[in-house]
Protein backbone atom coordinates (compact mmCIF):
# COMPACT_ATOMS: atom_id res chain seq x y z
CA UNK A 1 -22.57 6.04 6.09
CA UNK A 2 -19.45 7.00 7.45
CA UNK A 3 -18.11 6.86 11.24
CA UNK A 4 -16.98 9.01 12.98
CA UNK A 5 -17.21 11.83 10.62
CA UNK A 6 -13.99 13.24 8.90
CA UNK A 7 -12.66 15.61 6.52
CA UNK A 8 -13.45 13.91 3.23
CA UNK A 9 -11.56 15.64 0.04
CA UNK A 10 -11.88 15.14 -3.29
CA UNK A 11 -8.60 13.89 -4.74
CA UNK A 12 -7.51 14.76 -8.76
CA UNK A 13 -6.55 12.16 -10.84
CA UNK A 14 -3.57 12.07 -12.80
CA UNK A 15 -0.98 10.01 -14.19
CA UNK A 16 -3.19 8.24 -16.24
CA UNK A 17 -5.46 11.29 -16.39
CA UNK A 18 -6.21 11.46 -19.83
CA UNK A 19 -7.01 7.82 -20.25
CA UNK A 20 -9.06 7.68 -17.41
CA UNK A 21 -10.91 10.46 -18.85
CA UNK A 22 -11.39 8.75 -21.87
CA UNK A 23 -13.37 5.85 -19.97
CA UNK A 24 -15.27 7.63 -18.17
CA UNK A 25 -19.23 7.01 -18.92
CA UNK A 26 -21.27 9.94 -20.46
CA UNK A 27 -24.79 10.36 -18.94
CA UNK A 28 -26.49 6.84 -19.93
CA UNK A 29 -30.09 7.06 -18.98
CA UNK A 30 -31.53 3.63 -17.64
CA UNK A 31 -32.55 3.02 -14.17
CA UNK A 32 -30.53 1.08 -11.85
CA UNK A 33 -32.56 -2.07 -10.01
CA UNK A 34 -32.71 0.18 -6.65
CA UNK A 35 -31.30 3.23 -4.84
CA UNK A 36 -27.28 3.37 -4.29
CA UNK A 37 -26.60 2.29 -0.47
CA UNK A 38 -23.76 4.15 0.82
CA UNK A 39 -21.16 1.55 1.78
CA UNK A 40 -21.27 1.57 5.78
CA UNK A 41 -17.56 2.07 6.10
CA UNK A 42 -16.65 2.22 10.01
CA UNK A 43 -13.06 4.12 10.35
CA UNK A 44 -11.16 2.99 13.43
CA UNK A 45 -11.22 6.27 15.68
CA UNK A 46 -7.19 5.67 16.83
CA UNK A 47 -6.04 5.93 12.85
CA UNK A 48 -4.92 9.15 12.57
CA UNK A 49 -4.85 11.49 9.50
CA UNK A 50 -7.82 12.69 6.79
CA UNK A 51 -8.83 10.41 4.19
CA UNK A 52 -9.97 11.06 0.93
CA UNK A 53 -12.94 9.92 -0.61
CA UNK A 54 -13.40 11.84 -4.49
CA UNK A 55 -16.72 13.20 -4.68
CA UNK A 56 -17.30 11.40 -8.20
CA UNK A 57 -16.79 7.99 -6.43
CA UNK A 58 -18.60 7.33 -3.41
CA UNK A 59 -18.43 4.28 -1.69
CA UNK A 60 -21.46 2.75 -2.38
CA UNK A 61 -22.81 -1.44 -1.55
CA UNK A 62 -23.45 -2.04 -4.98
CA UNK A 63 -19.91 -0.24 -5.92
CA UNK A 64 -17.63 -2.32 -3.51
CA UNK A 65 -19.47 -5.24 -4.53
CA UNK A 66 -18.55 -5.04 -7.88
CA UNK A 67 -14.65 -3.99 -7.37
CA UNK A 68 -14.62 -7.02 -5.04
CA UNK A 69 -15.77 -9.69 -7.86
CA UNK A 70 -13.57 -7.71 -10.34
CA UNK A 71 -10.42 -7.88 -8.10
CA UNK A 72 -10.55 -11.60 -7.68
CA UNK A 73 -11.57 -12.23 -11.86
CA UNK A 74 -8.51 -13.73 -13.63
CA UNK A 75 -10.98 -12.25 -16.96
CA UNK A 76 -8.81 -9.37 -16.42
CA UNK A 77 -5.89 -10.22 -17.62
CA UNK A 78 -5.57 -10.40 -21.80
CA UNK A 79 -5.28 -13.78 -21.50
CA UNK A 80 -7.61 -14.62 -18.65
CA UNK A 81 -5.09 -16.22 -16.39
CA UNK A 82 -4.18 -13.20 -14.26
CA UNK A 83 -6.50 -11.19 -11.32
CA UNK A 84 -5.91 -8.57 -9.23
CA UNK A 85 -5.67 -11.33 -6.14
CA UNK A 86 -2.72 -13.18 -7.66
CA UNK A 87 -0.54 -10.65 -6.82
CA UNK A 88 -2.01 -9.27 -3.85
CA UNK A 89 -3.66 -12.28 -1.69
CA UNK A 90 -6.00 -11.52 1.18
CA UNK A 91 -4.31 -14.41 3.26
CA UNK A 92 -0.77 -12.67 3.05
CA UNK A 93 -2.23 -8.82 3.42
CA UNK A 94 -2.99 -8.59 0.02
CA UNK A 95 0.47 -9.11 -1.20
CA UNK A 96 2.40 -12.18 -3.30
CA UNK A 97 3.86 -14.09 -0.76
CA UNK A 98 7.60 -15.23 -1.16
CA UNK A 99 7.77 -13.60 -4.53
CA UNK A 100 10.14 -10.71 -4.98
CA UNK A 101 8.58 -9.59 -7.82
CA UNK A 102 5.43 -11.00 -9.33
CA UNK A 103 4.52 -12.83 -12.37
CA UNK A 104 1.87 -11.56 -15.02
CA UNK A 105 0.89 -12.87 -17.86
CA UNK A 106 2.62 -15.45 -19.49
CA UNK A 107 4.93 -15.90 -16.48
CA UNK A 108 6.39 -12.42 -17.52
CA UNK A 109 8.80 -11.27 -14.28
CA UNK A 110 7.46 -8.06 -13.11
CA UNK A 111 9.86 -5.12 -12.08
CA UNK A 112 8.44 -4.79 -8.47
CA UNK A 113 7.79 -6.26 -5.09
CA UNK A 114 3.88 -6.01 -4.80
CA UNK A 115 2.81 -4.12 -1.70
CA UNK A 116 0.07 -4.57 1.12
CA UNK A 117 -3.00 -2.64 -0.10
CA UNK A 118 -4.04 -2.31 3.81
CA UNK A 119 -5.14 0.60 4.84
CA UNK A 120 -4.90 2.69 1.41
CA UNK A 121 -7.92 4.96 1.98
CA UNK A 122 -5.12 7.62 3.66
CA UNK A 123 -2.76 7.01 1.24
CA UNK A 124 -2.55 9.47 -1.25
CA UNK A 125 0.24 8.76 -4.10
CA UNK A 126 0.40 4.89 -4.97
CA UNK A 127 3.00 2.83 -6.52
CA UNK A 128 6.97 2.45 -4.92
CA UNK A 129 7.92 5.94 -7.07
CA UNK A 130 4.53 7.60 -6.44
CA UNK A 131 3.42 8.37 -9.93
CA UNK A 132 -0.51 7.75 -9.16
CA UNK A 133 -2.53 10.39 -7.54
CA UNK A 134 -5.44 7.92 -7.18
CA UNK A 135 -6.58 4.87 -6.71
CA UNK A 136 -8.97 5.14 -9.58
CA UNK A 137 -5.78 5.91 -12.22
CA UNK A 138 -3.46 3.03 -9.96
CA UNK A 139 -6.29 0.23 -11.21
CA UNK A 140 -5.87 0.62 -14.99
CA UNK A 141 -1.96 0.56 -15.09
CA UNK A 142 -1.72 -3.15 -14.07
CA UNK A 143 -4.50 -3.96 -16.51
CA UNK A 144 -2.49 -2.48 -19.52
CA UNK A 145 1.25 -3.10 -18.21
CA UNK A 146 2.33 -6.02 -20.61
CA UNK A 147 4.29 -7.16 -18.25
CA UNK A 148 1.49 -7.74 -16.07
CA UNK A 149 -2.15 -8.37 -17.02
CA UNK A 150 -1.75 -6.96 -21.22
CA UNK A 151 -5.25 -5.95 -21.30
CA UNK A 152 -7.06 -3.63 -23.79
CA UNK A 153 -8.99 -1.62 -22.00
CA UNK A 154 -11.86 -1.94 -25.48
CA UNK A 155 -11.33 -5.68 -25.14
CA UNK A 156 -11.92 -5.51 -21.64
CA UNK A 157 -14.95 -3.68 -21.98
CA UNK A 158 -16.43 -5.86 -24.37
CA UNK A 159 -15.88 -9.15 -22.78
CA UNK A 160 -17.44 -8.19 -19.68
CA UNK A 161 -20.33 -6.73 -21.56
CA UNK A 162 -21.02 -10.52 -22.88
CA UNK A 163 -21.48 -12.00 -19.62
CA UNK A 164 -24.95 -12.28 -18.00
CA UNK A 165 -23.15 -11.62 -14.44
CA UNK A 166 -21.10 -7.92 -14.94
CA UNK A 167 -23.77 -5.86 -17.27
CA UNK A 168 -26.60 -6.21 -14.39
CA UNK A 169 -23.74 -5.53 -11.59
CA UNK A 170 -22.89 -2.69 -13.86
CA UNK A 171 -26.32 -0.91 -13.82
CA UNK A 172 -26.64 -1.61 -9.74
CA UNK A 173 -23.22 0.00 -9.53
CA UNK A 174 -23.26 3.23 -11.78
CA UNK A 175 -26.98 2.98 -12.64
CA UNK A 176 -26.49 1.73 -16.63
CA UNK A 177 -25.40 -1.52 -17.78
CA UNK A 178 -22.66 0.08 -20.59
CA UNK A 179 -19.04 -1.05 -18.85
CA UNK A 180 -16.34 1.29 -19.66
CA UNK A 181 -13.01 0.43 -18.17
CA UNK A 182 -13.26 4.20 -16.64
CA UNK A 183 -16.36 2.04 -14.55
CA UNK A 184 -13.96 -0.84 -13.78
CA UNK A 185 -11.43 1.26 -11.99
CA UNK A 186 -13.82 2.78 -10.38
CA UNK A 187 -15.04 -0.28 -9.04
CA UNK A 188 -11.94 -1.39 -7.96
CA UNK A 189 -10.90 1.31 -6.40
CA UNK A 190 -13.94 1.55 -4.23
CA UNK A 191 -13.19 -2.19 -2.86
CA UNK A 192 -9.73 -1.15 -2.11
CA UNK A 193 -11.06 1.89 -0.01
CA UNK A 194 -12.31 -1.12 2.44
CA UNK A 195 -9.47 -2.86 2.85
CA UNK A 196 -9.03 -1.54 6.59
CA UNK A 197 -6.65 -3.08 8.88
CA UNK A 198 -6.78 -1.63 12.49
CA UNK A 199 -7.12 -5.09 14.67
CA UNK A 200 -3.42 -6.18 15.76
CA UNK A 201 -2.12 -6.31 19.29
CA UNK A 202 -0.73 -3.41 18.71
CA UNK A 203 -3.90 -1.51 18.01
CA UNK A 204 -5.48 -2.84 21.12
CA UNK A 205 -2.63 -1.82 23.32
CA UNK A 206 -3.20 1.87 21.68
CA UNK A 207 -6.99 1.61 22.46
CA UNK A 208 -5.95 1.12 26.18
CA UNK A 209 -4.93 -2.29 26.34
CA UNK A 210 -2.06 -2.58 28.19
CA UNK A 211 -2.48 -6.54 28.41
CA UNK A 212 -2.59 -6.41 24.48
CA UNK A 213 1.66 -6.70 24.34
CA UNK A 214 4.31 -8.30 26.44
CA UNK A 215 7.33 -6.64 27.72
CA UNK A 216 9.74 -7.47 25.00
CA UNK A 217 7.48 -6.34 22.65
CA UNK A 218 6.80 -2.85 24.47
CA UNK A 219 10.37 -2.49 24.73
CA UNK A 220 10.68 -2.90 20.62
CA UNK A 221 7.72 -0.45 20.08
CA UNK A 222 9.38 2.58 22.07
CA UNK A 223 12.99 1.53 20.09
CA UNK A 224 11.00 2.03 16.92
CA UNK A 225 9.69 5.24 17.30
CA UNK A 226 12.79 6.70 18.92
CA UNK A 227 15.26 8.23 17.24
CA UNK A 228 19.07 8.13 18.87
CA UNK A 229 20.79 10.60 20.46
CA UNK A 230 23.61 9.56 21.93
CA UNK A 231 24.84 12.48 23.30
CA UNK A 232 22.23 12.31 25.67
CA UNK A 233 22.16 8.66 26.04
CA UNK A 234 18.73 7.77 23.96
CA UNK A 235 18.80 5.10 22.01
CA UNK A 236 16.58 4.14 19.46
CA UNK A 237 16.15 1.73 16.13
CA UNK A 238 14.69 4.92 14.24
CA UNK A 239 12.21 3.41 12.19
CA UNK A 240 9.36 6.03 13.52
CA UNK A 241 10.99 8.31 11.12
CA UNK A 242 9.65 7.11 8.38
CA UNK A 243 7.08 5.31 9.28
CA UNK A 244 4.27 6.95 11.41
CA UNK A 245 3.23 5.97 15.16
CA UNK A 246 -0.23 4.66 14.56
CA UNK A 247 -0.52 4.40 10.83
CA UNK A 248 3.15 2.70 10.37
CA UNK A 249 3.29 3.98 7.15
CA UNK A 250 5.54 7.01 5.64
CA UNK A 251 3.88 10.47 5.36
CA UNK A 252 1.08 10.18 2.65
CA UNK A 253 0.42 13.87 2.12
CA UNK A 254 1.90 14.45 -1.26
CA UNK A 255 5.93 12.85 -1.83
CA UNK A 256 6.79 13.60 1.56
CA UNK A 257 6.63 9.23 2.79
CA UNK A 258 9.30 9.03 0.08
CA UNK A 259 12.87 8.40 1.12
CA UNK A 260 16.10 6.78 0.38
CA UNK A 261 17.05 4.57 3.06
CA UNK A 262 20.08 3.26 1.77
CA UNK A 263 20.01 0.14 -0.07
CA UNK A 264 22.54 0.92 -2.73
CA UNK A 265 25.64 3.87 -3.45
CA UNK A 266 25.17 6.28 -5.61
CA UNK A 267 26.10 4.57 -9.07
CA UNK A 268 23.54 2.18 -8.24
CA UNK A 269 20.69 4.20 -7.34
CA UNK A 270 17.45 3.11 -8.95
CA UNK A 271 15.19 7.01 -10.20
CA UNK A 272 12.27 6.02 -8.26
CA UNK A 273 10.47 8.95 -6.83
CA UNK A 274 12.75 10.72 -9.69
CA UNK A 275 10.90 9.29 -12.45
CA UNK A 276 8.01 11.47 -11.40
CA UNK A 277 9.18 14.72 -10.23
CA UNK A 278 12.04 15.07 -12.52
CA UNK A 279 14.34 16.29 -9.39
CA UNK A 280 17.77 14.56 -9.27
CA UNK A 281 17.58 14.55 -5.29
CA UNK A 282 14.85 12.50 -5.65
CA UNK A 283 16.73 9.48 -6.42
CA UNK A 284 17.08 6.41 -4.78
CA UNK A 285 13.28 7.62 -3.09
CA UNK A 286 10.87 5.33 -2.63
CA UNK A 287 7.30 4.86 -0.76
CA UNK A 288 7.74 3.77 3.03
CA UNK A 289 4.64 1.52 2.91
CA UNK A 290 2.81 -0.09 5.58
CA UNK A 291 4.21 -2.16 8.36
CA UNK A 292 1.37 -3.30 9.52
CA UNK A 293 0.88 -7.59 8.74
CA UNK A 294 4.89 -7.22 8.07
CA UNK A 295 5.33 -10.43 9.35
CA UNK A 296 3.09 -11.95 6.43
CA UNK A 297 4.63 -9.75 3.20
CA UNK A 298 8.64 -11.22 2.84
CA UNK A 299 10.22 -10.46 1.01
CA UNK A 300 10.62 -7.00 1.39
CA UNK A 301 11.93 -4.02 -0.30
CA UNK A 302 10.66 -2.35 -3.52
CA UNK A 303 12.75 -4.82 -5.20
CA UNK A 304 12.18 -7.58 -2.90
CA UNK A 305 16.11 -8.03 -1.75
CA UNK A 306 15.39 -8.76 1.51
CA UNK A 307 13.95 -12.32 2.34
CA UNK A 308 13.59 -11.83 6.12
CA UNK A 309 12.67 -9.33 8.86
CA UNK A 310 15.97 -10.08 10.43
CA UNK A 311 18.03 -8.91 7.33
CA UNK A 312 15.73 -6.02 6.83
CA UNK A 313 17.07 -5.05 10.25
CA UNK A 314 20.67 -5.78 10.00
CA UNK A 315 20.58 -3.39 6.93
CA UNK A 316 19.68 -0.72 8.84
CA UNK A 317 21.68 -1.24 11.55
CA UNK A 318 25.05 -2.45 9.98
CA UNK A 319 24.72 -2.40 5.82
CA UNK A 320 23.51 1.46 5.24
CA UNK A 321 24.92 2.45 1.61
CA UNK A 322 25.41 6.21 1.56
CA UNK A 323 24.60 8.07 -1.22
CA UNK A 324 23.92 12.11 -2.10
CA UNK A 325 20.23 11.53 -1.38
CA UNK A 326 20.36 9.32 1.39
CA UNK A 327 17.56 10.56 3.99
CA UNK A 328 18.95 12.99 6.78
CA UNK A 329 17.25 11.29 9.62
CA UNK A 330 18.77 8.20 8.42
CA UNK A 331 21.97 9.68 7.96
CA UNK A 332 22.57 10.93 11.64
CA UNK A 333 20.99 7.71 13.11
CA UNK A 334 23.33 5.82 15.40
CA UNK A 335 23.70 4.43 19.15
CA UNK A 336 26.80 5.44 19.38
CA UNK A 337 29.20 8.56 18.63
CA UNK A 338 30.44 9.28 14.83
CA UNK A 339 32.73 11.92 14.87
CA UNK A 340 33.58 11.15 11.32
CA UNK A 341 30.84 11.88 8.70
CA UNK A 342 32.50 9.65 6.55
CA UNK A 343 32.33 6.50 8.15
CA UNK A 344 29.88 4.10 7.32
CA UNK A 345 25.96 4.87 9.22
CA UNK A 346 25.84 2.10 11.73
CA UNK A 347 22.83 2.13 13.87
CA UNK A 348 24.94 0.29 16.35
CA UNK A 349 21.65 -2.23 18.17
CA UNK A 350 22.64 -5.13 20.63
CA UNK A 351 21.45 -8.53 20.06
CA UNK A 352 18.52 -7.44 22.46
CA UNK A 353 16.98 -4.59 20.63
CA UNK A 354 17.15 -6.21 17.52
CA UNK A 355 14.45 -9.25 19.38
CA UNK A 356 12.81 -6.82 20.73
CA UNK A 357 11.71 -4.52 17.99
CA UNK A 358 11.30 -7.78 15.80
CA UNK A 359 8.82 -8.64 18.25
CA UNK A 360 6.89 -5.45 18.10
CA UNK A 361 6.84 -5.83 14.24
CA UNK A 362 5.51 -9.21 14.75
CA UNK A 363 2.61 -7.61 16.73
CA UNK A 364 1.47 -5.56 14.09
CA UNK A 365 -0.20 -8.98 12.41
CA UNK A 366 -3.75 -8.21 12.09
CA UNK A 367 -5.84 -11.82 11.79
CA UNK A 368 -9.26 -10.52 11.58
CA UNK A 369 -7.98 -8.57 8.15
CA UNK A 370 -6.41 -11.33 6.73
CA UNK A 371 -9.35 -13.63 7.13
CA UNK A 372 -11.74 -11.38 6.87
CA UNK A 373 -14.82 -12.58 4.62
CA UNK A 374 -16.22 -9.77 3.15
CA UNK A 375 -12.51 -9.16 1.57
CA UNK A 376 -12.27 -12.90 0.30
CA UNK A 377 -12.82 -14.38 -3.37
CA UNK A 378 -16.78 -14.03 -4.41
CA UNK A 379 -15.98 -16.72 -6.52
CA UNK A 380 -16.68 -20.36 -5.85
């Protein structure tokens, strides 16, 4: 079951749509070896936001079982030396730690910094650009990037089949023992649904724990979420913008947690959110992701520039490119006056509010997630 009870919609797929469709099982008559056991997910009650379960993939025991053994099986990959966990590891948040951009197959050089998959249940577009409505779709595009895992999804299918483990996880699962890849992503995507973090200091001070951070750290937590004015003599770091009180994550209702926050000019602007919607002020946009463990996930970035929280920082406060589709709220940001629109966006922080909201980030580490057994390798 489900606690406490919340909207639950049923989200399409797309992006890989017609693929997906393509695996999916036809009605295979067989019975499984015993009812499906809804997967007894407990949602913390402080996370804000609906979630989205789709309708034609509960959460189920037997389900999240299976996405867990597949997420941590190197079999995979086209050349079985590649799993889901090498690029997202439960010890670092479920991301590669110290690797800009990850290796697949072969020691191919992926194009992309891999991202925390905490907390994805609200999260409702997936990828840095977006272009995955669900997590079911998200799970084959790894699998058949050749950059990253080069699988066939047919292959796939068929060397999972000739185990003696998968066919009889299978039938528990989705009540037949015939794999599809449509099955596996399915799988996988109910195992990510789990991966709940909601356990740092910071969520304890929010649950009433005032004990939970220090001073310093206080003081960076109300810097984040403010946004400066210096007219009337607020001053902020502005990061709440963009990423949510609570959740720390941007928007995830549609493209709206998209945003360019000014790592390059203009002629250097990467499409990102472009490449899906087709809408030249979409440039330059990508995901705000999670900032909760963000002490564990360097480097950061979509494209991994940035090997420490400190020079994540000093780019917003002193390095801001400017560019046509540079976010608004980012654009206005400083501490003190600009009269002139042209000059460079300086966020203007003193040595002091730089600790202290690099303290509050560091508060956001959640331990009990990254140790957490029932998200740790199955395998021996």
């Amino acid at each position: 079951m489900i606690r406490p009870s919340l909207p639950l919609l049923k989200i399409g797929l797309g992006g890989l749509l017609a693929l997906f469709s393509a695996c999916q099982p036809s009605p295979d008559p067989g019975p499984a070896d015993g009812p499906l056991r809804p997967y007894p997910l407990t949602v913390p009650r402080h996370l804000s936001g609906n979630f989205a379960l789709p309708a034609d993939n509960p959460l189920t025991e037997q389900g999240v079982a299976l996405g867990r053994r597949l997420f941590f099986d190197r079999r995979l990959s086209g050349d079985n030396t590649v799993a889901c966990a090498n690029c997202h590891q439960p010890a670092a948040a479920f991301t590669d730690p110290g690797q800009a951009r990850s290796r697949g197959v072969r020691g191919q050089l992926g194009t992309r910094n891999a991202m925390s998959l905490a907390n994805l249940l609200w999260v409702s577009r997936f990828f840095w650009d977006g272009r995955s409505p669900s997590l079911e779709a998200q799970a084959l595009e790894p699998l058949l990037d050749p950059t990253e895992m080069d699988q066939d999804t047919a292959r796939l299918a068929a060397e999972l089949q000739a185990t003696a483990e998968y066919p009889p996880l299978f039938r528990a699962a989705f009540g037949s023992e015939r794999i599809t890849a449509g099955r596996v992503a399915q799988a996988l995507a109910q195992f990510q649904r789990t991966l709940i973090s909601a356990n740092s200091r910071y969520d304890r001070y929010l649950l009433g724990d005032r004990t939970a951070l220090n001073s310093l750290e206080v003081e960076g937590m109300n810097l984040f979420f403010t946004h400066p004015d210096p007219a009337r003599g607020l001053r902020g770091a502005n990061c709440g913008d963009c990423h949510r009180q609570v959740m720390t994550d941007g928007d995830p209702s549609g493209l709206r947690g998209f945003h360019n926050n000014g790592l390059d000019p203009d002629p250097r602007l990467q499409p990102g959110l472009q490449q899906v919607t087709g809408n030249e002020f979409d440039r330059g946009k990508f995901r705000a992701p999670t900032l909760r463990n963000i002490a564990l996930t360097a480097p950061y970035m979509h494209d991994g520039r940035f090997a420490t929280l400190e020079a994540v920082l000093d780019h917003y406060d002193q390095h801001v490119q400017n560019s046509r589709t540079l976010d608004p709220l980012i654009l206005e940001a400083s501490n003190e006056p600009r009269p002139d629109p042209a000059a460079p966006v300086l966020l203007h922080l003193t040595p002091r509010e730089k600790q202290a909201v690099l303290a509050f980030l560091r508060s956001l580490t959640d331990s009990t997630f990254i140790t957490d057994r029932r998200f740790a390798n199955p395998f021996p």
